[in-house]
PDB file of N, CA and C in Angstrom:
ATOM      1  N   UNK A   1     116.537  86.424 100.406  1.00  0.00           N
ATOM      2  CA  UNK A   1     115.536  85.903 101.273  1.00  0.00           C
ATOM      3  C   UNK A   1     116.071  84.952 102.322  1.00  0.00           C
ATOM      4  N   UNK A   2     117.318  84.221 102.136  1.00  0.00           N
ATOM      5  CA  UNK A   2     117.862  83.415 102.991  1.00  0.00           C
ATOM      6  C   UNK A   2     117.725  84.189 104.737  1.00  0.00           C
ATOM      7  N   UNK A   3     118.059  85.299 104.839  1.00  0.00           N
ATOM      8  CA  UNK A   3     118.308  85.996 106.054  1.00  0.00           C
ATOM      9  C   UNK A   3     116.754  85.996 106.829  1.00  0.00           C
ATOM     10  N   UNK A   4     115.481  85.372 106.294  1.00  0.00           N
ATOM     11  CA  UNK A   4     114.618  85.436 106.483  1.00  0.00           C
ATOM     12  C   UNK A   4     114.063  84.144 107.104  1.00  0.00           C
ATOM     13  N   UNK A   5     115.133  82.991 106.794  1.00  0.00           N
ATOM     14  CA  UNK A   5     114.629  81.819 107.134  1.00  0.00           C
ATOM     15  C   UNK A   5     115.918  81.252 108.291  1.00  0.00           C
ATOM     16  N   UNK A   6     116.058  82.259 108.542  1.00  0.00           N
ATOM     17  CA  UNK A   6     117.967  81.628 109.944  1.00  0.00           C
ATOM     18  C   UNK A   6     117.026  81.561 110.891  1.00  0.00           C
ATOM     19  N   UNK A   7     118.068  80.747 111.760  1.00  0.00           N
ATOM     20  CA  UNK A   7     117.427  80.059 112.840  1.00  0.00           C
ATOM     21  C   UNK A   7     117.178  81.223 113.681  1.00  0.00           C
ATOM     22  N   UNK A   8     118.193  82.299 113.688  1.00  0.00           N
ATOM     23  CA  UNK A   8     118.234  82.945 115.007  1.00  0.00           C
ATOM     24  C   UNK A   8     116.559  84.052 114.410  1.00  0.00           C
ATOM     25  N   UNK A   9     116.253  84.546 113.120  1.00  0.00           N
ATOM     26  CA  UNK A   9     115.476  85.121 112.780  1.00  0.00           C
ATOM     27  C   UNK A   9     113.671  84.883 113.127  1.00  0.00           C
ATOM     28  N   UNK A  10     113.834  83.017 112.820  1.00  0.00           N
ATOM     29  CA  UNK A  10     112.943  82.685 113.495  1.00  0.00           C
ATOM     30  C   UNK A  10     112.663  82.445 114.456  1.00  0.00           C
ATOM     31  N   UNK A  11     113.570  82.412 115.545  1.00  0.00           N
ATOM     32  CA  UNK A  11     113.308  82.428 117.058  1.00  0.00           C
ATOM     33  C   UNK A  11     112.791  83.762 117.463  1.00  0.00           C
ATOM     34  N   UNK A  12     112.921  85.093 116.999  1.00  0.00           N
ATOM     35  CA  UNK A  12     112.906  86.088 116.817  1.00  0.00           C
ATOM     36  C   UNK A  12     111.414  85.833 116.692  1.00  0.00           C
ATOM     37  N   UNK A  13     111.150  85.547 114.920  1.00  0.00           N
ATOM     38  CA  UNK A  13     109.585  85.656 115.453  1.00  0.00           C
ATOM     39  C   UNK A  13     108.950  84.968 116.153  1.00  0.00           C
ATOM     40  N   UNK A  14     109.135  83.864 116.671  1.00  0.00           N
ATOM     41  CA  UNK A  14     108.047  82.743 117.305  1.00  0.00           C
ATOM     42  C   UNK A  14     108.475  83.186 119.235  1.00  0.00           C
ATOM     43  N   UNK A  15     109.572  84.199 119.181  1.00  0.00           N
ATOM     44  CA  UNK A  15     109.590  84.666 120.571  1.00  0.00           C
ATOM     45  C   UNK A  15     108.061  86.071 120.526  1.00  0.00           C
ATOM     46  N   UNK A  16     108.327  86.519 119.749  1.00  0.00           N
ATOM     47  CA  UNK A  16     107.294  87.628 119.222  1.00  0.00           C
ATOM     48  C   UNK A  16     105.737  87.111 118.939  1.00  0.00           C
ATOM     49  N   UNK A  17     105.774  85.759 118.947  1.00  0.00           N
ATOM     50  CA  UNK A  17     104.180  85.152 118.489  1.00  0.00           C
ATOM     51  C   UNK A  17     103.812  85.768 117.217  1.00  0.00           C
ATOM     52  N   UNK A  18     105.023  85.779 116.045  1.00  0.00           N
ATOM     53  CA  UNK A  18     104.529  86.410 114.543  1.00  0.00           C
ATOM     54  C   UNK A  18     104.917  85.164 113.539  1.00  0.00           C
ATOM     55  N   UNK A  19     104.105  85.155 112.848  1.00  0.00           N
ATOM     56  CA  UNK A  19     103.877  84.315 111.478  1.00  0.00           C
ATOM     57  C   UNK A  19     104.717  84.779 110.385  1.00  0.00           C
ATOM     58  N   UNK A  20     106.030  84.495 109.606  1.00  0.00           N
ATOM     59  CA  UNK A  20     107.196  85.184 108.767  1.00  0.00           C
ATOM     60  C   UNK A  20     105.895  84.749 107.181  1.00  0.00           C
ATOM     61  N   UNK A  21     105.857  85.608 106.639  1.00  0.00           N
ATOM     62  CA  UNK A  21     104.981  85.792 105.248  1.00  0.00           C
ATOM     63  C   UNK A  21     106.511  85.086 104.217  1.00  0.00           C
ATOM     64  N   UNK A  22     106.797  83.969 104.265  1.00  0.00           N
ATOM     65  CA  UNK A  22     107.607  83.950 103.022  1.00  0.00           C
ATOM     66  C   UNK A  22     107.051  82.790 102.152  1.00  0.00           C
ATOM     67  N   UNK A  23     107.024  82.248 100.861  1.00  0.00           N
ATOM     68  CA  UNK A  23     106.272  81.958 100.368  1.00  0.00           C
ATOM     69  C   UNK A  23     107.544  81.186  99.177  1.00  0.00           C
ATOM     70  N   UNK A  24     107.040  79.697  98.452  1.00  0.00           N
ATOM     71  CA  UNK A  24     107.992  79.656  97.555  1.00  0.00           C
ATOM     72  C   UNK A  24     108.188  79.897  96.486  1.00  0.00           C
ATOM     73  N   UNK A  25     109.412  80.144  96.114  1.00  0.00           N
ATOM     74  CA  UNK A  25     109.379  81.014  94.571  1.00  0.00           C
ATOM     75  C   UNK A  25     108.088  80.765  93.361  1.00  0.00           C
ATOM     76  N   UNK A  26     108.004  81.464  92.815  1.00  0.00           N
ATOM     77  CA  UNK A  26     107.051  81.474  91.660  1.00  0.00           C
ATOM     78  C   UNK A  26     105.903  81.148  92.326  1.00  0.00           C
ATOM     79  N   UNK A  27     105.656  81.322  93.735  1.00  0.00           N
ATOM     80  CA  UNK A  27     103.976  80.371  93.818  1.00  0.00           C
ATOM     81  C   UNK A  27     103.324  81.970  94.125  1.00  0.00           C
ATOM     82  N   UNK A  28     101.829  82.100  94.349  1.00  0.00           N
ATOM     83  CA  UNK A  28     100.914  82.937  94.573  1.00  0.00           C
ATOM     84  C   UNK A  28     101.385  83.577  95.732  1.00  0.00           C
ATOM     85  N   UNK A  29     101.929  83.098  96.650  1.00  0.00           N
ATOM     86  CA  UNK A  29     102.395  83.943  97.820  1.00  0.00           C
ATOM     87  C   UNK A  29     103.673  84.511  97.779  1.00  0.00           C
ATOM     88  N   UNK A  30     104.301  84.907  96.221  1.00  0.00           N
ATOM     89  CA  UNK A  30     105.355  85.318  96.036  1.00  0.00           C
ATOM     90  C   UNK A  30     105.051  86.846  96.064  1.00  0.00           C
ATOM     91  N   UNK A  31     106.256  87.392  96.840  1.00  0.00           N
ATOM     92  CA  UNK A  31     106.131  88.963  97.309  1.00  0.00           C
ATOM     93  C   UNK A  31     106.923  89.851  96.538  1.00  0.00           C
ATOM     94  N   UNK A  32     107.385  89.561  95.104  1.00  0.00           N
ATOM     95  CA  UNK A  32     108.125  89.946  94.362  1.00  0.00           C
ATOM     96  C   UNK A  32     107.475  91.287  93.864  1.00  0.00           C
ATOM     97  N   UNK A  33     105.852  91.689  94.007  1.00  0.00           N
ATOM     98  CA  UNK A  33     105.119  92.906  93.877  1.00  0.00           C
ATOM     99  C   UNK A  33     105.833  93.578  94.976  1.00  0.00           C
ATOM    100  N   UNK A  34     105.487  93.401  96.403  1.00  0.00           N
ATOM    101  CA  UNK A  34     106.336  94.036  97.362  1.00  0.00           C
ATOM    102  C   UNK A  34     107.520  94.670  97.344  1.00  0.00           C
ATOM    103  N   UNK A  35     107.930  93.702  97.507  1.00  0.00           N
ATOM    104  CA  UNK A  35     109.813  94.017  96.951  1.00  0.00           C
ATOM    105  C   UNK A  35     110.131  95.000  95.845  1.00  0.00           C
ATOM    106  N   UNK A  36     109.413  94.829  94.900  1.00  0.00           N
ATOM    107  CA  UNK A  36     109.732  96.226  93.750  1.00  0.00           C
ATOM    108  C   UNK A  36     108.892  97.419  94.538  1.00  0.00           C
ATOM    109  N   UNK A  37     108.123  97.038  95.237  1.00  0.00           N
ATOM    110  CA  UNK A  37     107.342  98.376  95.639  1.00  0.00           C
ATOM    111  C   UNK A  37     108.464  99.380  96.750  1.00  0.00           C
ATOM    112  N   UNK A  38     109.049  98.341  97.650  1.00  0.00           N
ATOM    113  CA  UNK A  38     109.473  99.023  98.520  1.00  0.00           C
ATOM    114  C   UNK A  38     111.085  99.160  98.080  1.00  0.00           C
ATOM    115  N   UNK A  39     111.913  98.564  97.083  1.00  0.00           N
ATOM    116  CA  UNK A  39     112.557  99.154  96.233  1.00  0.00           C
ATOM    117  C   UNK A  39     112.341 100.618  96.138  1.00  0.00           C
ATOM    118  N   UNK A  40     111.484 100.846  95.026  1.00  0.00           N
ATOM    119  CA  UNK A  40     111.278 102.034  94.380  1.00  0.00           C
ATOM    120  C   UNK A  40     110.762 103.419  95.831  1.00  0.00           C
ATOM    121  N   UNK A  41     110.313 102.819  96.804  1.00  0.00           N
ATOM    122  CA  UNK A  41     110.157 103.471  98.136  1.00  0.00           C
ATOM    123  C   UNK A  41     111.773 104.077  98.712  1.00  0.00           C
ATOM    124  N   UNK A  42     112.328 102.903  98.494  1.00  0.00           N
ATOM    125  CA  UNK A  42     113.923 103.117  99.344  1.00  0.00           C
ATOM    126  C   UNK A  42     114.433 104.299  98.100  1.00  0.00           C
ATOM    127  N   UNK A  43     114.473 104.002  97.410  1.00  0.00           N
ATOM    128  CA  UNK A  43     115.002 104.853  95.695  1.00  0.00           C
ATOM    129  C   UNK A  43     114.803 106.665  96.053  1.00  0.00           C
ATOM    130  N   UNK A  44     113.043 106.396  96.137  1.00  0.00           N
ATOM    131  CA  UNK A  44     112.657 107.914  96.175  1.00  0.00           C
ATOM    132  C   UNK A  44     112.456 108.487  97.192  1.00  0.00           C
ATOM    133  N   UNK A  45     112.396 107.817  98.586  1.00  0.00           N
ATOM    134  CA  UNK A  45     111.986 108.152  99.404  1.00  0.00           C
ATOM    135  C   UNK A  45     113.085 108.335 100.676  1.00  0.00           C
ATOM    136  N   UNK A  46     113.169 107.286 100.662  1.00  0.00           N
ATOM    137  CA  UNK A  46     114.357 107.005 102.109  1.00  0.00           C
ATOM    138  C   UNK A  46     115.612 107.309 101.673  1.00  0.00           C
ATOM    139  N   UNK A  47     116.377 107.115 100.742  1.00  0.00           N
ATOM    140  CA  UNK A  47     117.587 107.285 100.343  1.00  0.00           C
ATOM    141  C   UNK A  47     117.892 108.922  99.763  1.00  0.00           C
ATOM    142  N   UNK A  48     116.896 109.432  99.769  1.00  0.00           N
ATOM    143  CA  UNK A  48     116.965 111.112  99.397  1.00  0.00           C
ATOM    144  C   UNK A  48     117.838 111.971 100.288  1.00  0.00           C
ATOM    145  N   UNK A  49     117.413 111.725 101.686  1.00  0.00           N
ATOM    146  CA  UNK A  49     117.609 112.340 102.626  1.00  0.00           C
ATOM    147  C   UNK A  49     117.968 111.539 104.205  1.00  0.00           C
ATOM    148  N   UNK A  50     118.397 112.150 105.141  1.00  0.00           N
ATOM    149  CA  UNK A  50     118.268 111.550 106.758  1.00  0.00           C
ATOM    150  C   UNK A  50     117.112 112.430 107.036  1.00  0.00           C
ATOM    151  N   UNK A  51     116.644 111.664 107.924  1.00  0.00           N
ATOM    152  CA  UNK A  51     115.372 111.817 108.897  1.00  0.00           C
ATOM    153  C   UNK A  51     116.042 112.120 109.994  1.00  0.00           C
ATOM    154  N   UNK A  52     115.177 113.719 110.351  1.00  0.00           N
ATOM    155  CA  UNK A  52     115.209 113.418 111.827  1.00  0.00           C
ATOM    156  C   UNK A  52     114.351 112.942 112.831  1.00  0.00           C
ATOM    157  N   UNK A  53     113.235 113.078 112.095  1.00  0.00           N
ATOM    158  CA  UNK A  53     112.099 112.744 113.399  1.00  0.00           C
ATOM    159  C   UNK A  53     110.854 111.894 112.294  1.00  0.00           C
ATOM    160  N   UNK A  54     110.546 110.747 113.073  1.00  0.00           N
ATOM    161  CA  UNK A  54     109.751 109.760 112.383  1.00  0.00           C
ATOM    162  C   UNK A  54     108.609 110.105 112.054  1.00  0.00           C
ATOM    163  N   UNK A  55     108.000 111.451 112.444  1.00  0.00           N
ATOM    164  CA  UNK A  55     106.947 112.484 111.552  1.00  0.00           C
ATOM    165  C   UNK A  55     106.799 112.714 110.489  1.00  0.00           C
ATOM    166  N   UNK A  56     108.282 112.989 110.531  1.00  0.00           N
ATOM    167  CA  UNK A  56     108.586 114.059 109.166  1.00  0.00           C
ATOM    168  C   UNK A  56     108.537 112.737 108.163  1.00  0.00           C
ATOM    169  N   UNK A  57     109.054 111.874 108.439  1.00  0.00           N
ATOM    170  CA  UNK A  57     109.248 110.597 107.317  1.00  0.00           C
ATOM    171  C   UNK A  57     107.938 110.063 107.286  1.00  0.00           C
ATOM    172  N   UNK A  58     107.004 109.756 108.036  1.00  0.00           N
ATOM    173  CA  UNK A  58     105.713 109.375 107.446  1.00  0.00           C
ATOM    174  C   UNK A  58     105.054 110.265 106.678  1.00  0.00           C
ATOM    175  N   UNK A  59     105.047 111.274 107.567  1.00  0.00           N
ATOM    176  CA  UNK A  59     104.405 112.471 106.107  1.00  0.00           C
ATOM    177  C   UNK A  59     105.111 112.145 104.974  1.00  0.00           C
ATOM    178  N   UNK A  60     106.384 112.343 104.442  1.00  0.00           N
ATOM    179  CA  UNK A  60     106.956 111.990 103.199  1.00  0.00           C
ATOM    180  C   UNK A  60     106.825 110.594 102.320  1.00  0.00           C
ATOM    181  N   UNK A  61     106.554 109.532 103.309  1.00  0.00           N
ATOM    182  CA  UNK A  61     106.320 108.094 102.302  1.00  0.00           C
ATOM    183  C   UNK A  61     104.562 108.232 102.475  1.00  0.00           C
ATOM    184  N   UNK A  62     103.783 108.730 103.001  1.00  0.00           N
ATOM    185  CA  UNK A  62     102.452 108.712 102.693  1.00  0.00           C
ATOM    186  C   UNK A  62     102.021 109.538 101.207  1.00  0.00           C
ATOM    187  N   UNK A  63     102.879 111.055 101.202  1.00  0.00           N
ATOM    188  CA  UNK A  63     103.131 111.363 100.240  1.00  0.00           C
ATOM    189  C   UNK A  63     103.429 111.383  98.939  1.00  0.00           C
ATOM    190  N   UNK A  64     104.499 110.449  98.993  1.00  0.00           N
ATOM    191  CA  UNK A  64     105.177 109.531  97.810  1.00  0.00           C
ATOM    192  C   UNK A  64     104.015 108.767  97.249  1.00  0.00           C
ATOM    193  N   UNK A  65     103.257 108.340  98.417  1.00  0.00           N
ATOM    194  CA  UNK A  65     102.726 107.125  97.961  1.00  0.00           C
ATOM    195  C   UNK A  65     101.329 107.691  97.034  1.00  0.00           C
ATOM    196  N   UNK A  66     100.503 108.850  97.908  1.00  0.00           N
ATOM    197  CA  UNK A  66      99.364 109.517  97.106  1.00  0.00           C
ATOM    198  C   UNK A  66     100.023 110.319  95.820  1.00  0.00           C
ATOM    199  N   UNK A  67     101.034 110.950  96.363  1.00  0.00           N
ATOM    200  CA  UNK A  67     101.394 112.101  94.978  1.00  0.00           C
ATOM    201  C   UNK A  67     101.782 111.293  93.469  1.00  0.00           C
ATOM    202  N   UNK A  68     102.792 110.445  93.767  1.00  0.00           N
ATOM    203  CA  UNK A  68     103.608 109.534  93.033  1.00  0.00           C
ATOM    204  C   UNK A  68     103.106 108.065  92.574  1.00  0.00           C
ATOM    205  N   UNK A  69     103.293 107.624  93.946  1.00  0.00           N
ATOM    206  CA  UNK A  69     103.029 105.905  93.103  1.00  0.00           C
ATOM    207  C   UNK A  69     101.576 105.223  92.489  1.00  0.00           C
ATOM    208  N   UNK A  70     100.831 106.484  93.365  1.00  0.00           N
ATOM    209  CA  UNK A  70      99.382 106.125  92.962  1.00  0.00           C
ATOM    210  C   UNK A  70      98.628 107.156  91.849  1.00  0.00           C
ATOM    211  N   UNK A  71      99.191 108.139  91.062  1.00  0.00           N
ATOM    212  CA  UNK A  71      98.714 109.215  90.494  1.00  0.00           C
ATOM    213  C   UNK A  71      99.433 109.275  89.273  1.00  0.00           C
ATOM    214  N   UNK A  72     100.861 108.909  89.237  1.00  0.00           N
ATOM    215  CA  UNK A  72     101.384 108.615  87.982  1.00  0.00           C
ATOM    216  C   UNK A  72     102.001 107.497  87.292  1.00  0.00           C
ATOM    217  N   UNK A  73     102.279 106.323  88.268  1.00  0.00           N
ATOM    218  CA  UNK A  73     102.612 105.165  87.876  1.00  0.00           C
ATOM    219  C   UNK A  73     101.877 104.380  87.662  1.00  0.00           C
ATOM    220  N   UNK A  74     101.493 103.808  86.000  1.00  0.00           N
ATOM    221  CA  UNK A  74     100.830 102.962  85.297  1.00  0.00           C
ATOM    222  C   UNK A  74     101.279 101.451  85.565  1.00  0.00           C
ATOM    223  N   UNK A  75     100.499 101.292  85.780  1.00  0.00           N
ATOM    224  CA  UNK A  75     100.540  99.413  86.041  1.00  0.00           C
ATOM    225  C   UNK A  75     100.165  98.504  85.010  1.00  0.00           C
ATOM    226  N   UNK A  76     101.160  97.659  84.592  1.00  0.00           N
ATOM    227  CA  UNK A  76     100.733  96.618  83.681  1.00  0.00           C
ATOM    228  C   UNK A  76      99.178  95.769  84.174  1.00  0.00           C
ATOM    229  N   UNK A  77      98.874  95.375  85.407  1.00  0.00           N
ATOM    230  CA  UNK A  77      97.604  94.783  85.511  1.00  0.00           C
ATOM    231  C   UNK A  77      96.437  95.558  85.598  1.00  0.00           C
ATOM    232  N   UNK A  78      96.689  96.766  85.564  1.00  0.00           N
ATOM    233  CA  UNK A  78      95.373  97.448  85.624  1.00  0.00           C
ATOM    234  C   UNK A  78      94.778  98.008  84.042  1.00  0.00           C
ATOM    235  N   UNK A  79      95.643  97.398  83.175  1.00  0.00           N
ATOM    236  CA  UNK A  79      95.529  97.824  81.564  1.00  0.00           C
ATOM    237  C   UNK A  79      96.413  99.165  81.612  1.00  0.00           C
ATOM    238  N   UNK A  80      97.460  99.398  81.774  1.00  0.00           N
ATOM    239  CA  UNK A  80      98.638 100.406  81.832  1.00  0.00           C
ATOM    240  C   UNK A  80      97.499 101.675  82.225  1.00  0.00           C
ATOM    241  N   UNK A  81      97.035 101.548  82.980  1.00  0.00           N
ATOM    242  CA  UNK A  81      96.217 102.785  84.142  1.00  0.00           C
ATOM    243  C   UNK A  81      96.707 102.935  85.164  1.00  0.00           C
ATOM    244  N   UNK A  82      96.688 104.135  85.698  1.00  0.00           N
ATOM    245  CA  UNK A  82      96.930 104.433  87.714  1.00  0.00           C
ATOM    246  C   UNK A  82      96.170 104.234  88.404  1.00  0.00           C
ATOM    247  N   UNK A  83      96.616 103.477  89.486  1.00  0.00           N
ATOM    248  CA  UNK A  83      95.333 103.153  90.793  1.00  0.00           C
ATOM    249  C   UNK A  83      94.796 104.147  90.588  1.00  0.00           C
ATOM    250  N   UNK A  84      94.804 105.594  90.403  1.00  0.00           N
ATOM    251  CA  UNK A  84      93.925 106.241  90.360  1.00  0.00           C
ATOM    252  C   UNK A  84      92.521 106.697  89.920  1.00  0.00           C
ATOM    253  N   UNK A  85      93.115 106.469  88.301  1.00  0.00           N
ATOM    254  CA  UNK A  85      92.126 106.351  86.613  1.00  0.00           C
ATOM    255  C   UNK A  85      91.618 104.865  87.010  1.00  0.00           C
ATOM    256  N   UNK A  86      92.126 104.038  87.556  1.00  0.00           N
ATOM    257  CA  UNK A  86      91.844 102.693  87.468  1.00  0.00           C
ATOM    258  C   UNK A  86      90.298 102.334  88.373  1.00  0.00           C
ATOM    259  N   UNK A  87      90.605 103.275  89.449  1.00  0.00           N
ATOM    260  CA  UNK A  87      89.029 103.227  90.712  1.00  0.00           C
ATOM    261  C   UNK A  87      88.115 104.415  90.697  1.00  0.00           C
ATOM    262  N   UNK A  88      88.802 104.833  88.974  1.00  0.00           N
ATOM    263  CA  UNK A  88      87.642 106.184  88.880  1.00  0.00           C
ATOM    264  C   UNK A  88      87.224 105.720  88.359  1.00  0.00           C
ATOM    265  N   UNK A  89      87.430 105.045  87.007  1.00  0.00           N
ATOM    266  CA  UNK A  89      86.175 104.307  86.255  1.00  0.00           C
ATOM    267  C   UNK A  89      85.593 103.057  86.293  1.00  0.00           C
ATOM    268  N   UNK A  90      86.424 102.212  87.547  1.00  0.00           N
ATOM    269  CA  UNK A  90      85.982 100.963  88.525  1.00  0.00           C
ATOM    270  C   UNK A  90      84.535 102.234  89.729  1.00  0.00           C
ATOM    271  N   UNK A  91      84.579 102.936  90.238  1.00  0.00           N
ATOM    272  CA  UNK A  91      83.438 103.673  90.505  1.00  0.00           C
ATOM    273  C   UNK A  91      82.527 103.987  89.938  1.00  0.00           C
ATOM    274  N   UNK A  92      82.441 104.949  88.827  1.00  0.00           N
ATOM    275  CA  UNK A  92      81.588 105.134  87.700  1.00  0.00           C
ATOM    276  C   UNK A  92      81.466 104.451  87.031  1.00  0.00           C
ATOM    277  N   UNK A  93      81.812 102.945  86.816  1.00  0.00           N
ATOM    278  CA  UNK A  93      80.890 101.626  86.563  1.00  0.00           C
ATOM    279  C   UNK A  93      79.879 101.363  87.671  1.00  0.00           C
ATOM    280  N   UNK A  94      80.288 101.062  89.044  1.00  0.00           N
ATOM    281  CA  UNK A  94      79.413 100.775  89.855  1.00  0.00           C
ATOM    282  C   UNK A  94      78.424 101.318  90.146  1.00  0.00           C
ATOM    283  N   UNK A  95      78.637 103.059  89.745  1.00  0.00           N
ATOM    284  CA  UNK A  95      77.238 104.354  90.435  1.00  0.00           C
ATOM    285  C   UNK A  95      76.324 104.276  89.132  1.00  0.00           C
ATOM    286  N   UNK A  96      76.905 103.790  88.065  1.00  0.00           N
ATOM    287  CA  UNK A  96      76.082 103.711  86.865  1.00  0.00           C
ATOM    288  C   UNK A  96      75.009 102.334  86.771  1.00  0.00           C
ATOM    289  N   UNK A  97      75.913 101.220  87.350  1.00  0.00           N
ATOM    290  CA  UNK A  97      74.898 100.125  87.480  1.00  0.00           C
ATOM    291  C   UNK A  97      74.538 100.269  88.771  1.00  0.00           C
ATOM    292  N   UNK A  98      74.285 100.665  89.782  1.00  0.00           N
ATOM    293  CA  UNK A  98      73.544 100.819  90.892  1.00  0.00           C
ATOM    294  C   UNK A  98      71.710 101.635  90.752  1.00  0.00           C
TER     295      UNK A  98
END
């Protein structure tokens, strides 16, 4: 994270008029969810292959993301469910009490 807080990085953003999201360790604005997310992105996604055209690579990480990260990877906070199972029966709670 150091490379995130250099001088020349932040001139960078405050030439750009952008706000740097970094946050201190262990507190609520820690991005350590992120970071494993886009880990496991670089893993399956980007590091597979070269891209030639920035099409073809969004189709493939949008992909990843519906086929894969959201359809078979169980999450400890959702009670080891997939976003998926997780907002089907977060729905069919709500259409039932509605």
């Amino acid at each position: 994270g150091s490379q995130f807080r250099s001088r020349k990085f932040l001139r960078a953003l405050a030439r750009h008029r952008m706000v740097g999201s970094m946050g201190r360790v262990g507190s609520s604005g820690d991005n350590a969810a992120m970071e494993s997310f886009f880990a496991l992105l670089q893993k399956n996604v980007l590091n597979r292959r070269s891209w030639t055209a920035r099409e073809q690579l969004r189709i493939a990480i949008v992909t990843w993301i519906e086929r894969t990260y959201h359809r078979r990877r169980r999450q400890a906070r959702l009670g080891r469910l997939t976003p998926i199972e997780f907002e089907t029966i977060m729905n069919t709670t709500v259409a039932l009490a509605a």
